[in-house]
Protein backbone atom coordinates (compact mmCIF):
# COMPACT_ATOMS: atom_id res chain seq x y z
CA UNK A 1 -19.90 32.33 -51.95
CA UNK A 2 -18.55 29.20 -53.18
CA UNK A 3 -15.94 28.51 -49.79
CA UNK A 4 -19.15 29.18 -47.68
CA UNK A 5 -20.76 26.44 -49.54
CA UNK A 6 -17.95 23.58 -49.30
CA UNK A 7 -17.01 24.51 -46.02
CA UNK A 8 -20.90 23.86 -45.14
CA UNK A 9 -21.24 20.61 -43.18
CA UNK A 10 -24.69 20.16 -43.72
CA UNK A 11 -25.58 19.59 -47.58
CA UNK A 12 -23.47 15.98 -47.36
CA UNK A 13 -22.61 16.48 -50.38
CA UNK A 14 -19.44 16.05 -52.87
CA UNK A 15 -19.00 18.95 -56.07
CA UNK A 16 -17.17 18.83 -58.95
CA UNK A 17 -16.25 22.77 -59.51
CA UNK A 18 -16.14 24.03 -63.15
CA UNK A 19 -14.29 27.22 -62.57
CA UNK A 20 -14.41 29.58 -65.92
CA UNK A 21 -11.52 32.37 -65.94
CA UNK A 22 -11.80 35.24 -68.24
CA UNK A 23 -8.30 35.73 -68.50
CA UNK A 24 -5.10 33.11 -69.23
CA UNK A 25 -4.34 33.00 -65.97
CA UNK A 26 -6.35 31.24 -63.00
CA UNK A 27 -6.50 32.94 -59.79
CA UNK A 28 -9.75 30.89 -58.33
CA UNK A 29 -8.63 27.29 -58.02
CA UNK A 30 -6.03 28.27 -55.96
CA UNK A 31 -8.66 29.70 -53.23
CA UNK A 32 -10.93 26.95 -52.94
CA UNK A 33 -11.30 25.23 -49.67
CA UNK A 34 -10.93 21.40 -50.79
CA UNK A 35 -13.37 19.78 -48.05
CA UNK A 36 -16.19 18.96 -50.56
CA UNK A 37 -14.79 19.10 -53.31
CA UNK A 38 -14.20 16.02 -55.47
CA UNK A 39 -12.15 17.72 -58.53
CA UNK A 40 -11.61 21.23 -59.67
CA UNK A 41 -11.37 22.09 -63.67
CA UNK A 42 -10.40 25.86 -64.95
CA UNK A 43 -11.70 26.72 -68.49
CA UNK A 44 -9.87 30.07 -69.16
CA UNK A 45 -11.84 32.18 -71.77
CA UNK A 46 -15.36 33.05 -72.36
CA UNK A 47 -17.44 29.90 -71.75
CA UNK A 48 -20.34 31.42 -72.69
CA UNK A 49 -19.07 31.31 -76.85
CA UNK A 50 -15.24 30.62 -77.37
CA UNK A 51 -14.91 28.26 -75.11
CA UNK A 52 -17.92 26.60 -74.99
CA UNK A 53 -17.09 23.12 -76.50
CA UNK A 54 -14.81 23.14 -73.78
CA UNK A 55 -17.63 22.98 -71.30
CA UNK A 56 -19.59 20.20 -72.62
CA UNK A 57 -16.09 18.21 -73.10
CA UNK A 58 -15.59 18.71 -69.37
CA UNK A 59 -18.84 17.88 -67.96
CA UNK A 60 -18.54 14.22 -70.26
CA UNK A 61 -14.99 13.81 -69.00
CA UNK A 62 -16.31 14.56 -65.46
CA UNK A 63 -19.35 11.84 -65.60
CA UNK A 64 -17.42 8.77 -67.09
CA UNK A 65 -13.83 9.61 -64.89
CA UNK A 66 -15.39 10.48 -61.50
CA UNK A 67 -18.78 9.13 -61.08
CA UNK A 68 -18.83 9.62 -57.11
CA UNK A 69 -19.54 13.76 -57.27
CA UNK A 70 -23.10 14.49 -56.32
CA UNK A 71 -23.11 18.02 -58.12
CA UNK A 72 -21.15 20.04 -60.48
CA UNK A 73 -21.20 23.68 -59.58
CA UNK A 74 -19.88 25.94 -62.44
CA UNK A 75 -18.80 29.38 -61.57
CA UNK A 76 -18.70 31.75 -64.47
CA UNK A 77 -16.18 35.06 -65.24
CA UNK A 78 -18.10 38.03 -64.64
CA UNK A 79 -18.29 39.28 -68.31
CA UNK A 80 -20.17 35.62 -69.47
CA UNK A 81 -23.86 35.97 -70.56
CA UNK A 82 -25.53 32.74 -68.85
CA UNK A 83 -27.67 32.05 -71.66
CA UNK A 84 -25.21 30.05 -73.86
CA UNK A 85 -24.22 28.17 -70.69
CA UNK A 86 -27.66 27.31 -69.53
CA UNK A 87 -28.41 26.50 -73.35
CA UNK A 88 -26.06 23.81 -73.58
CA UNK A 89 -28.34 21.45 -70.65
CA UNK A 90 -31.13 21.04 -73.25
CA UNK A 91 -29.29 21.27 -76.66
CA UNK A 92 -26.26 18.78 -76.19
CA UNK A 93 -27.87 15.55 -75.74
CA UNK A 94 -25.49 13.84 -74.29
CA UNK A 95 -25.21 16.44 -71.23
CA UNK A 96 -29.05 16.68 -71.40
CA UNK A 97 -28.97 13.13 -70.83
CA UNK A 98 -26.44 13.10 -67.81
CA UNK A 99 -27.41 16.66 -65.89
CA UNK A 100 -30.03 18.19 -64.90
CA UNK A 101 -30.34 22.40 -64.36
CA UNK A 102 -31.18 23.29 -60.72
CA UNK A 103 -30.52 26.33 -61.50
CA UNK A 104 -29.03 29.84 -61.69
CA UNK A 105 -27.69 32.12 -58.90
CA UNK A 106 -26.38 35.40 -59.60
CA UNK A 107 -24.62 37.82 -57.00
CA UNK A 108 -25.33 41.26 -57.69
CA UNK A 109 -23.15 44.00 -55.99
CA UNK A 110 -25.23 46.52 -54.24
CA UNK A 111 -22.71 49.21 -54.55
CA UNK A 112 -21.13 49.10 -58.25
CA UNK A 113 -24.60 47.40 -60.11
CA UNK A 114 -26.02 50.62 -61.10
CA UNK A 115 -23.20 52.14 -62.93
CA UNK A 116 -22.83 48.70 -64.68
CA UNK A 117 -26.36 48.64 -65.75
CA UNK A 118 -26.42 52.00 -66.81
CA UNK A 119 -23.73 51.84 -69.52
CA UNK A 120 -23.91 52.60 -73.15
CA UNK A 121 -22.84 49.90 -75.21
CA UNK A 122 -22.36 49.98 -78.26
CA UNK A 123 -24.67 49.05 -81.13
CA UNK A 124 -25.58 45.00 -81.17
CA UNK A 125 -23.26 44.74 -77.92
CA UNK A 126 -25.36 43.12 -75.16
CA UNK A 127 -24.94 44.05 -71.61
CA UNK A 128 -23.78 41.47 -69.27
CA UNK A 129 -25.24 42.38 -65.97
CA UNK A 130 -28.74 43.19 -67.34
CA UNK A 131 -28.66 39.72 -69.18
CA UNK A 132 -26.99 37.36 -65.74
CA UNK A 133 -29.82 39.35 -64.02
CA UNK A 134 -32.13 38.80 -66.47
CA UNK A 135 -31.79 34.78 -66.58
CA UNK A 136 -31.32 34.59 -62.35
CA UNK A 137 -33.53 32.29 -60.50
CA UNK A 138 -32.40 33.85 -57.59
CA UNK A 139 -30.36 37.00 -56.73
CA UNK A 140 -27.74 37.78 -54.05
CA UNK A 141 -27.54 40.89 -53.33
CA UNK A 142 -24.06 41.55 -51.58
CA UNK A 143 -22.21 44.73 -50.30
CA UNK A 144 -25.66 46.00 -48.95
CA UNK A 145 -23.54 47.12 -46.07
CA UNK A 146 -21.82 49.83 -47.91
CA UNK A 147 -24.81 51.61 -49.47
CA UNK A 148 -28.00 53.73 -47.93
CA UNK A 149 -30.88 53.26 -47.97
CA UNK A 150 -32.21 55.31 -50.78
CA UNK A 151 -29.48 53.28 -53.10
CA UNK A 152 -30.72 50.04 -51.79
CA UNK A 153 -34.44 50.77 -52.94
CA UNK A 154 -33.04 52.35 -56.17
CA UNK A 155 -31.11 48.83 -56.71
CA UNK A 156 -33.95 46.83 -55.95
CA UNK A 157 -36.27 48.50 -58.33
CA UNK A 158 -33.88 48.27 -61.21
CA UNK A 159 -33.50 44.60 -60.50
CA UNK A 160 -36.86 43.66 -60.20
CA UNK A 161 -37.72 45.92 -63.29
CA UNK A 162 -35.52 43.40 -65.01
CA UNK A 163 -36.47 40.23 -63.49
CA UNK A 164 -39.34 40.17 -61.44
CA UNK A 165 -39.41 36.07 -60.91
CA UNK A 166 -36.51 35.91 -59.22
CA UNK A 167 -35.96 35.77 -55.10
CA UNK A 168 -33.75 38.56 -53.80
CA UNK A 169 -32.08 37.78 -50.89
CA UNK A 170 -29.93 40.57 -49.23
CA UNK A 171 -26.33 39.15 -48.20
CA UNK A 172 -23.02 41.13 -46.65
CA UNK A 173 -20.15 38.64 -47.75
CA UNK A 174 -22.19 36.29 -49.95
CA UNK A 175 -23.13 34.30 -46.66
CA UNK A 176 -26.33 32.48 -46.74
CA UNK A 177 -27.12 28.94 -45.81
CA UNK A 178 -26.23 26.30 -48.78
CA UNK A 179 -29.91 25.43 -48.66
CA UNK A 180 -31.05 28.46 -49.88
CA UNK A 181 -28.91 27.59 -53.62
CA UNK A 182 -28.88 23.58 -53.62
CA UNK A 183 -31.40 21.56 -55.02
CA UNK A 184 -33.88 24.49 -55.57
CA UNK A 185 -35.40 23.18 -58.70
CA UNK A 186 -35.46 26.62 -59.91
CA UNK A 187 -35.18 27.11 -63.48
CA UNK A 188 -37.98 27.15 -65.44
CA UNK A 189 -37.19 26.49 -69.23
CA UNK A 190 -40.77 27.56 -70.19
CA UNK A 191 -39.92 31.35 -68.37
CA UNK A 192 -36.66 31.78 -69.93
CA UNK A 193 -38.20 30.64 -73.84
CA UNK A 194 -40.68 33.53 -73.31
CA UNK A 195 -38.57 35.67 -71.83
CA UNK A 196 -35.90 34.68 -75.09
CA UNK A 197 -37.75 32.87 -77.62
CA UNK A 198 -34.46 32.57 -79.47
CA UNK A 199 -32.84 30.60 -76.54
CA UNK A 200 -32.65 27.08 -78.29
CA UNK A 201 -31.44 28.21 -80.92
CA UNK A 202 -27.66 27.23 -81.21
CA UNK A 203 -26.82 29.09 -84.29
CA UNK A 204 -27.39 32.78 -82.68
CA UNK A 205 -24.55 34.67 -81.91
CA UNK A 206 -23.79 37.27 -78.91
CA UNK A 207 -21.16 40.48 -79.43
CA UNK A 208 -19.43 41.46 -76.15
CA UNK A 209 -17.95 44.79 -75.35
CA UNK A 210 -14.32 44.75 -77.38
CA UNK A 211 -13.43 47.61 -75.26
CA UNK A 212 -13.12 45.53 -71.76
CA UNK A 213 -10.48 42.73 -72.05
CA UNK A 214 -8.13 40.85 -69.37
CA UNK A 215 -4.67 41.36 -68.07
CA UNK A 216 -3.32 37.80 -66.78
CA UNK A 217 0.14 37.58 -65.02
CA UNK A 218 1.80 34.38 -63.66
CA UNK A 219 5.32 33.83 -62.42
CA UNK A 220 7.16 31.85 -60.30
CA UNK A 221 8.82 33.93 -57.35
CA UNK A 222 7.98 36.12 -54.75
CA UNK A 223 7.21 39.63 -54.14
CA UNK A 224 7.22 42.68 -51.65
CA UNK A 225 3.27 42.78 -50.88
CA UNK A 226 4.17 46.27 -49.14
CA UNK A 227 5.01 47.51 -52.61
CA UNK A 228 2.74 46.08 -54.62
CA UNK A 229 -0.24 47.59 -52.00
CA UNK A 230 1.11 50.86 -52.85
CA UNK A 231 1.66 50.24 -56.41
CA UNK A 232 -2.57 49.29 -56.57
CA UNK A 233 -3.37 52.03 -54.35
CA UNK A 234 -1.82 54.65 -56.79
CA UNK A 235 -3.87 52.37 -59.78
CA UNK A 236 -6.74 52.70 -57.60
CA UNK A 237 -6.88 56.32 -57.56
CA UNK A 238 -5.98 56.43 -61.44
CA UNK A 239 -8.08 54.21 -62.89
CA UNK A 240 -10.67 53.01 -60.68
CA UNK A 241 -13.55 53.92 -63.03
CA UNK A 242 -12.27 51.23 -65.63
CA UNK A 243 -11.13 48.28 -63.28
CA UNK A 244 -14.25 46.28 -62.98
CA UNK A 245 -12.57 43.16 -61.36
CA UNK A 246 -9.36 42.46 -60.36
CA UNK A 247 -7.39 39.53 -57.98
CA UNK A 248 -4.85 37.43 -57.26
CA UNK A 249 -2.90 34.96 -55.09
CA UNK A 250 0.59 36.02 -54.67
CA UNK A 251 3.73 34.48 -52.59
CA UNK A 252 5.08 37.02 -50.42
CA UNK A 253 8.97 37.20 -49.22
CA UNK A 254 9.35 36.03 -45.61
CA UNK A 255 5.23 34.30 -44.93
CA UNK A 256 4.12 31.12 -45.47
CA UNK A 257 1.11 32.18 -45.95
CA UNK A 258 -0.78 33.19 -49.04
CA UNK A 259 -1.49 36.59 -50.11
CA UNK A 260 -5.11 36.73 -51.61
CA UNK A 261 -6.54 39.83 -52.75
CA UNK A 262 -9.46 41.20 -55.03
CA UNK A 263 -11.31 44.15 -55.98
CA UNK A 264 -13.85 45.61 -57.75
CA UNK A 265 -13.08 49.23 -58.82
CA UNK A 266 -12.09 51.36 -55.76
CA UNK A 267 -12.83 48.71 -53.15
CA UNK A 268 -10.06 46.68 -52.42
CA UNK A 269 -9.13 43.71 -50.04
CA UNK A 270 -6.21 41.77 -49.25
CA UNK A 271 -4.21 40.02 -46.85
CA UNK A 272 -2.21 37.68 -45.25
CA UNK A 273 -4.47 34.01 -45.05
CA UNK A 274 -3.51 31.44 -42.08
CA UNK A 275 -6.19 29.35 -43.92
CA UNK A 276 -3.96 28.63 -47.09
CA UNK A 277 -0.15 28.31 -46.85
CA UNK A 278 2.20 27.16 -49.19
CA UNK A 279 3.19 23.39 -49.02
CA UNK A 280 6.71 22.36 -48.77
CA UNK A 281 6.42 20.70 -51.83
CA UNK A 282 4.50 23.92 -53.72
CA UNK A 283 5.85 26.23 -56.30
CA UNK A 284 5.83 29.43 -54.80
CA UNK A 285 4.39 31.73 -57.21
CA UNK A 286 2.50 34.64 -58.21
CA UNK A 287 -1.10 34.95 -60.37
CA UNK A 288 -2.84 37.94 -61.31
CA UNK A 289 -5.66 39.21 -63.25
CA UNK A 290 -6.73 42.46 -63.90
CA UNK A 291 -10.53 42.75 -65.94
CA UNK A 292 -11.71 46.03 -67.05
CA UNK A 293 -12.01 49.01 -69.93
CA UNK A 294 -9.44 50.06 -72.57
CA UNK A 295 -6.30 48.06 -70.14
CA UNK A 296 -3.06 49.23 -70.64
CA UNK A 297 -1.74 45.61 -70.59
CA UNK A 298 2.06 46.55 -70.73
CA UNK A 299 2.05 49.14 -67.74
CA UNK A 300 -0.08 46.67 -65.90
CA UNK A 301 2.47 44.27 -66.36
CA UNK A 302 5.60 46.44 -65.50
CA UNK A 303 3.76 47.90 -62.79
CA UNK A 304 3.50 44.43 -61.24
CA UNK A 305 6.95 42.71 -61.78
CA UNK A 306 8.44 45.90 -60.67
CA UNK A 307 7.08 44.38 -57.10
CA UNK A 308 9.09 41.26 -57.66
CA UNK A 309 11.57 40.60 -54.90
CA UNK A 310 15.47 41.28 -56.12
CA UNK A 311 18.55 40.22 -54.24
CA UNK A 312 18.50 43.37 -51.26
CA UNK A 313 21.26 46.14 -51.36
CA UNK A 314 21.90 45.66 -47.10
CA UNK A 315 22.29 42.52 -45.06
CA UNK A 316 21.76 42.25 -41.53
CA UNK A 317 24.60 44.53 -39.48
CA UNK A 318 24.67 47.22 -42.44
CA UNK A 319 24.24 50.70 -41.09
CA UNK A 320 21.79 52.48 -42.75
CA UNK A 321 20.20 55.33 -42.84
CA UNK A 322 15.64 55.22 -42.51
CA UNK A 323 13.63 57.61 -43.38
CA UNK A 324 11.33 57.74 -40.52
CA UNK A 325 8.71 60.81 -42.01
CA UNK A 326 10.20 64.37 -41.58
CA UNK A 327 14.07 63.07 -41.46
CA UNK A 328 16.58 60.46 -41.76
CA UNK A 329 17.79 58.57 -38.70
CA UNK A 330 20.41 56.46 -38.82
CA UNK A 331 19.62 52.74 -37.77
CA UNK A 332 21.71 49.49 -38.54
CA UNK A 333 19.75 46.21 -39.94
CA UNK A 334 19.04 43.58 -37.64
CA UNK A 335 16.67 41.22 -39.76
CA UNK A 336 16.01 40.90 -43.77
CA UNK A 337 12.51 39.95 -45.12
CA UNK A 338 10.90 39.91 -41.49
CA UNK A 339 6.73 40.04 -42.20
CA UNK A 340 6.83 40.63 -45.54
CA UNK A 341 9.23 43.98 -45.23
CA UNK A 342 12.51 43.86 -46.58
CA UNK A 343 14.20 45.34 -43.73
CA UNK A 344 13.90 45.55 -40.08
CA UNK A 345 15.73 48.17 -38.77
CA UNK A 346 17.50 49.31 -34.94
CA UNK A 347 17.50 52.89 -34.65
CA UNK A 348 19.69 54.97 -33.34
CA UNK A 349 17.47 57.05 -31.02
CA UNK A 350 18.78 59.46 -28.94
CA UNK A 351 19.16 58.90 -24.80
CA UNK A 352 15.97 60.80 -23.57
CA UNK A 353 14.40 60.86 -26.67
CA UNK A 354 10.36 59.71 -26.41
CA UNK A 355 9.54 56.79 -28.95
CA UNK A 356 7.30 54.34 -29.16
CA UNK A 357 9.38 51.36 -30.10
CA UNK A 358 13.40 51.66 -31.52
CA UNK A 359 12.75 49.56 -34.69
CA UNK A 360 11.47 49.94 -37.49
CA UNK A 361 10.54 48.45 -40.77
CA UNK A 362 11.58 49.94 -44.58
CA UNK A 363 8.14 48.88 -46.60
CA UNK A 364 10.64 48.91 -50.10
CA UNK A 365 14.70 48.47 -50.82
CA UNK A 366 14.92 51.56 -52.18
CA UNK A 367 16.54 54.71 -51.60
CA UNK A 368 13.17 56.73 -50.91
CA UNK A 369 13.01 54.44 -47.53
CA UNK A 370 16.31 53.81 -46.66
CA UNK A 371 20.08 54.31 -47.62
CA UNK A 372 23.56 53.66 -47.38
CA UNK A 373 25.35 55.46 -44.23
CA UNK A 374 28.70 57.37 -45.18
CA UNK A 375 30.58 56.13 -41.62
CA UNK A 376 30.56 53.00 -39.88
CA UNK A 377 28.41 52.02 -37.20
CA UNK A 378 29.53 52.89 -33.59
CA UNK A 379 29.27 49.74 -31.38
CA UNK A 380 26.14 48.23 -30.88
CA UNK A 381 24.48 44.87 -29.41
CA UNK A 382 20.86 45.65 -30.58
CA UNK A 383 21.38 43.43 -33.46
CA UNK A 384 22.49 40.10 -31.06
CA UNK A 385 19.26 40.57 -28.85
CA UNK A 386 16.82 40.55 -31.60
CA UNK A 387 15.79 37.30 -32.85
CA UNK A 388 12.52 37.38 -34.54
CA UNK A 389 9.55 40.14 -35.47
CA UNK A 390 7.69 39.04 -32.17
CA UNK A 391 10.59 39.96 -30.06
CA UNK A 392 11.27 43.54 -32.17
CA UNK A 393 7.37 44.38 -31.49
């Protein structure tokens, strides 16, 4: 939602972002298309209490250091309650005195929003999606792609049983025009007193859920994407239920390009991006962050630096053996790292034999994909002709 609004060429105007990361690490920042924006800040933790001071320190260091922004769009971590946030444009007089609140936008996902507001918490623990609902002045409701009909209706009523003020628009991707969410004049302090009458008052206090916490990860280095698909499709299928957010922009052995992904529970997206490559003069390295219930943090961990790339076992003109499916075929390496695989690998097919294509790639360095071969390669020129991953295809 955000990139569709800075890529927009027709609000004219220049944002400050105020990007709020639940975990340590930030994945966000580094997916933000730079076009409107005049300056990016990260507060990691939960802005909505710890971290709050944090906020208001920002948004003074933002007016007196770069008056020229038109707007300061903050995007909150999933698990904030918007209150405290909206809260501190009327109680902090020094921000009252600066900003103004247009208002609040909140995206709801069609497919995964029922479960969430369905939960038992426990005792004195708020829930988050009723209350970001709850304080909307207007609703996106995204994924309505992936659900029927019936769920659609059974969404809507639950949301407008919460918040009945609020415009609903339906959206597949969060697209909508930018003038549907700029300079709506939306929020309506008077609504949101009656709604909380204890909303001015500074000195409450909010309990989240201790069960849910964050899993951050950042390194510098790269790693074997192949793998670590595999390694979150098996985490996927294991623990789906309890992973209510997870992404991450990752530097992949042998592409300039970034790998972004994301997911919420079992649906899961990522690729390759032509629209944001490393620089020359970047770091190449990797963030992640995994949000959800009762985390194993140190398997998360392992599970993900056991991705990272190592020095390889074979180098190009090694014979090998590949495990093709229902046998192993022997094969000799004609080119390391070549779209993100680790090997690239001339077979050895047989004179007659049908085949689509006499390469192929090993997805991990590891014995399961492809091994050592006891006798030396017989004579072979495969290895000269093939130059580069367009010419193997």
């Amino acid at each position: 939602l955000l990139n569709h609004i800075l890529e927009s060429p027709d609000h004219g105007k220049r944002f400050a972002i105020i990007e709020n990361e639940f975990g340590e690490v930030g994945v966000d920042d580094k997916v933000l298309k730079e076009t409107s924006v005049e300056l990016i800040e990260v507060i990691n933790g939960c802005v909505c209490c710890t971290v709050r001071g944090d906020l208001v320190k920002v948004l003074k260091r933002l007016e007196e250091k770069f008056p020229s922004f038109d707007a300061v769009i903050i995007e909150t971590t999933g698990l904030a309650d918007p209150a405290p946030v909206a809260q501190t444009f009327f109680v902090e007089e020094d921000v009252a005195r600066s900003y103004h609140l247009d208002g609040i936008i909140t995206v709801v996902d069609a497919k995964h929003i029922l479960e969430h507001l369905n939960e038992e918490k426990p005792e004195g623990v708020e829930n988050e999606s009723v209350e970001q609902i709850a304080f909307a002045d207007r609703i996106l409701l995204n994924k309505c792609d992936l659900v029927d009909k019936e769920t659609l209706d059974e969404v809507m009523k639950a949301i407008t049983g919460i918040n009945s003020h609020a415009e609903i628009v339906h959206t597949t991707y969060s697209k909508l025009e930018p003038s549907k969410l700029l300079n709506i004049g939306a929020f309506d302090l008077n609504r949101v007193v009656e709604m909380d009458p204890g909303f001015l008052n500074t000195d409450g206090e909010h309990q989240h859920d201790s069960t849910v916490s964050s899993v951050s990860v950042r390194f510098e280095g790269e790693l074997n994407y192949m793998q670590l698909k595999m390694w979150i499709r098996q985490l996927m299928r294991t623990k789906a239920s309890d992973l209510f957010r997870y992404k991450g922009v990752l530097a992949v052995k042998g592409s300039s390009m970034k790998y972004v992904f994301q997911g919420v529970h079992m649906l899961f997206s990522g690729d390759l991006e032509p629209s944001f490559k490393w620089k020359d003069d970047e770091v190449r390295e990797c963030r992640f962050v995994f949000i959800g219930r009762n985390l194993d943090k140190e398997a998360l961990k392992l599970g993900i630096m056991e991705c990272k790339v190592e020095p390889l076992r074979f180098q190009v003109g090694d014979c090998v053996q590949a495990n093709i499916g229902q046998h192993w075929m022997d094969g000799q390496v004609i080119k390391t790292w070549d779209e993100g695989y680790p090997y690239l690998i001339d077979l050895d097919i047989e004179p007659g034999a049908y085949a689509c294509t006499s390469w192929g790639w090993a997805p991990m360095d590891t014995d399961v994909f492809v091994r050592a071969k006891k006798f030396a390669c017989p004579s072979s020129s495969a290895s000269n002709d093939v130059t580069s991953s367009e010419t193997a295809a």
